[in-house]
Protein backbone atom coordinates (compact mmCIF):
# COMPACT_ATOMS: atom_id res chain seq x y z
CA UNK A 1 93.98 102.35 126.21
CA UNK A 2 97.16 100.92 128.08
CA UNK A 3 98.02 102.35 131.60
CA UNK A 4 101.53 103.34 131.75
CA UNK A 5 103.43 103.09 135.39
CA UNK A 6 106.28 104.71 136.08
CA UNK A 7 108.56 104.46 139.19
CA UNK A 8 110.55 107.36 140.47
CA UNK A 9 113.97 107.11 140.63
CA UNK A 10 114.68 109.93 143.73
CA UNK A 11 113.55 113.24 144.17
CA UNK A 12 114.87 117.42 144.39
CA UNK A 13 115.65 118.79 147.67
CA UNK A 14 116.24 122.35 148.34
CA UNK A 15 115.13 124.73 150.64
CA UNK A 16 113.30 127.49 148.26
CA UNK A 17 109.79 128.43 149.30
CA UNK A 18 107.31 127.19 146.69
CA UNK A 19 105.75 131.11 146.48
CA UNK A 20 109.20 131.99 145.26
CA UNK A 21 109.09 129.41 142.67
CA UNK A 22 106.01 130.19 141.28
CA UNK A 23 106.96 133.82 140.60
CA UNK A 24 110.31 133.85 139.79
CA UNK A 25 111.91 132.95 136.32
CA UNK A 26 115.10 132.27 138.45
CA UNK A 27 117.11 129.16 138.75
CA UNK A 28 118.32 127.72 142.31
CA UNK A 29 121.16 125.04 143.36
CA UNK A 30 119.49 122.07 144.44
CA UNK A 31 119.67 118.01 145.13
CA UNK A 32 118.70 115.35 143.41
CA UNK A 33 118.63 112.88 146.19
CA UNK A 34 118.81 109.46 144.07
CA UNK A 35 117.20 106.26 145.81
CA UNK A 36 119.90 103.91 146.40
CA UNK A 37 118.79 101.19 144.37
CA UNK A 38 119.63 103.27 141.12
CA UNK A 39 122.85 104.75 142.96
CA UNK A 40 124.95 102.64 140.61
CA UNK A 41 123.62 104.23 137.60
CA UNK A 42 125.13 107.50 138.29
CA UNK A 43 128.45 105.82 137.38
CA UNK A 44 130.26 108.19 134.60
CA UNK A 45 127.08 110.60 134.69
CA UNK A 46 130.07 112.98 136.60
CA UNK A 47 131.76 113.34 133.02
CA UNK A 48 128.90 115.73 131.57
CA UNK A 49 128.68 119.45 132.49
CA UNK A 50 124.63 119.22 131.97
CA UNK A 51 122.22 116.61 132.58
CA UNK A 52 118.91 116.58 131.69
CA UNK A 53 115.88 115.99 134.28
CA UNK A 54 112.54 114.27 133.70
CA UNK A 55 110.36 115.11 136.84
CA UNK A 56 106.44 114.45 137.48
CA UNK A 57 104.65 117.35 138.08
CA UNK A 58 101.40 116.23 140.32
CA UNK A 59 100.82 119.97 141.13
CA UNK A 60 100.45 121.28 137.49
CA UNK A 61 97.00 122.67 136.72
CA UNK A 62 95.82 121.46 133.26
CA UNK A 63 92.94 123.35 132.48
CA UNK A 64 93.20 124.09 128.91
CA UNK A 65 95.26 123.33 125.68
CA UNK A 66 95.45 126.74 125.05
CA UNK A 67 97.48 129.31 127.52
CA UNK A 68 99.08 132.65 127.07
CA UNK A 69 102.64 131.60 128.13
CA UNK A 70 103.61 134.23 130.74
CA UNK A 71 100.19 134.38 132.55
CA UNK A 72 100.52 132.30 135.47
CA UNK A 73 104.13 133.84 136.83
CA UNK A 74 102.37 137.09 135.64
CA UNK A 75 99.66 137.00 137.57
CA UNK A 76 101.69 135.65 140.62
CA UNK A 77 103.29 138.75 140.60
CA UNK A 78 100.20 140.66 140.39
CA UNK A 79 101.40 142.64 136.90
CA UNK A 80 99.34 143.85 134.40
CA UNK A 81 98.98 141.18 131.58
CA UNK A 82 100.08 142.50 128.16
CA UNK A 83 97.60 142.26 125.70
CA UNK A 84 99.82 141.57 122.47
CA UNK A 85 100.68 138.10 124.99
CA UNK A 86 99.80 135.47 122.09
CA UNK A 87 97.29 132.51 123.28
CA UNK A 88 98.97 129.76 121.66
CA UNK A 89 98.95 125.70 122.49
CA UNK A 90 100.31 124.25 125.10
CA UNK A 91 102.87 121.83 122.87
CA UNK A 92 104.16 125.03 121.28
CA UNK A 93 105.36 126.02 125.30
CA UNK A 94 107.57 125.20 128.01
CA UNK A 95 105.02 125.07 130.36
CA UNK A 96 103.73 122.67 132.87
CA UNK A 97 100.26 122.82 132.22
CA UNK A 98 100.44 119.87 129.95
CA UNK A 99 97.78 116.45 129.03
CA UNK A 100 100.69 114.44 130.89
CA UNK A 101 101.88 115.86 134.07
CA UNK A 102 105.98 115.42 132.94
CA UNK A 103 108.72 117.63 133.51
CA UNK A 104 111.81 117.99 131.22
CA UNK A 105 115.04 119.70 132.36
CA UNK A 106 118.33 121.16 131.34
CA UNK A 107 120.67 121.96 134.48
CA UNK A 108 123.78 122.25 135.05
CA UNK A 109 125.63 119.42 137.29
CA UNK A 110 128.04 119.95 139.63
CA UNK A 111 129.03 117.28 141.42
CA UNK A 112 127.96 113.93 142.67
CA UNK A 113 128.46 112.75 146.21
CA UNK A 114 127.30 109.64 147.04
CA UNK A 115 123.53 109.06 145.77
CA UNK A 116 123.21 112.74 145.22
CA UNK A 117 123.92 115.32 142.56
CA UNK A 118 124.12 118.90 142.86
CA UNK A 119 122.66 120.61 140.34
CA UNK A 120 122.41 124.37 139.86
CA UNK A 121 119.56 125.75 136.98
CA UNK A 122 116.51 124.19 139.04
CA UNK A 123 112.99 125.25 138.08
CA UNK A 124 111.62 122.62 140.14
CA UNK A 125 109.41 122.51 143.51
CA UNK A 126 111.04 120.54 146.41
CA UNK A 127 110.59 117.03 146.92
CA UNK A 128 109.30 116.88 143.63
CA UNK A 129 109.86 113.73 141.66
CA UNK A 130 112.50 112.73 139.25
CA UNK A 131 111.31 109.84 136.89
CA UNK A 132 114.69 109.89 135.19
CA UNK A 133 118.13 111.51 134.44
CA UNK A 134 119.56 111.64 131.17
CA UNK A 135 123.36 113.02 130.21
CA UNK A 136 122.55 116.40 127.90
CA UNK A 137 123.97 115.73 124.53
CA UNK A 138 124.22 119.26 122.73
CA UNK A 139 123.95 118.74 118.83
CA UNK A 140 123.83 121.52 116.94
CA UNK A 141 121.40 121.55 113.99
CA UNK A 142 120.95 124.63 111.02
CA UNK A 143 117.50 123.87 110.96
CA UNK A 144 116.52 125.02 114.05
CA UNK A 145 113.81 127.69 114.41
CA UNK A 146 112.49 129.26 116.73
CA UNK A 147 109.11 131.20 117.14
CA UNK A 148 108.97 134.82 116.89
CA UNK A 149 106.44 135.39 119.36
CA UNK A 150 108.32 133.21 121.80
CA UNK A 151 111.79 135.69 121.16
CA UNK A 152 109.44 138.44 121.96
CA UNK A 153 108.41 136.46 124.85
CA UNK A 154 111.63 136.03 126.48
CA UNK A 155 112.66 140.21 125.62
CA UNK A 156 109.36 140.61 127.98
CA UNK A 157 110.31 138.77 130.72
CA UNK A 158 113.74 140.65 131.04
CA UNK A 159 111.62 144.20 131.25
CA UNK A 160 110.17 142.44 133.81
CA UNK A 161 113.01 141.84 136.32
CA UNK A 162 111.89 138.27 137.54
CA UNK A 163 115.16 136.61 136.10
């Protein structure tokens, strides 16, 4: 088996507690604080309304391949779990709780100043790590489907006013 390294390439900054974080479905302004020696690879990134985040997650728990999707924010809130919650693997899910401790994005950019970008649509823990920064490319494509259970999913976390 081959050993993969990656570098990061900067980092998020805000100012959001990491309790919040954990139990909020919310999104938050933030930095990406870029290291200088990829500051010149930002050039033209300004152009695109979106941009799309790859970030290493050290702190992600990865316990099992199977999860019930809203459990951990659930239980950070100390809610009652519903029991019609599917168990359903982790590659079918958004989550973080993944074989590979990677990240993936959408947010909305800003503005860049300097070797920074200000972002709003952050998800992400502070000073956590950004391995790379892509330009979101929206294609549309009719056949795109998307899981029942996961529809129900999001309906459920609106009843549960942690948007």
């Amino acid at each position: 088996m081959s050993t993969i390294e990656l570098k990061p390439i900067g980092y998020i900054e805000h100012n959001i507690p990491d309790e919040l974080i954990a139990k909020t479905f919310k999104k938050f302004m933030a930095k990406v604080v870029v290291y200088t020696e990829y500051k010149d690879g930002l050039k033209g990134l300004d152009e695109f309304s979106h941009i799309v985040l790859i970030s290493y997650l050290p702190r992600a728990k990865r316990e099992s391949l199977q999860i019930k999707p809203l459990e951990p924010k659930i239980k950070a809130n100390n809610l009652k779990i519903e029991t019609n919650i599917l168990t359903v693997g982790i590659f079918s899910t958004c989550a973080q709780y993944r074989p590979n401790p990677i990240g993936l994005s959408v947010v909305k950019l800003l503005k860049i100043q300097d070797n920074t970008i200000i972002i709003n649509g952050c998800d992400l823990y502070n000073k956590t790590l950004i391995l790379d920064i892509k330009p979101y490319i929206y294609t549309v494509s009719e056949e795109v489907r998307i899981a029942e259970w996961r529809k129900r999913m999001l309906e459920y976390i609106r009843t549960l006013n942690l948007e």
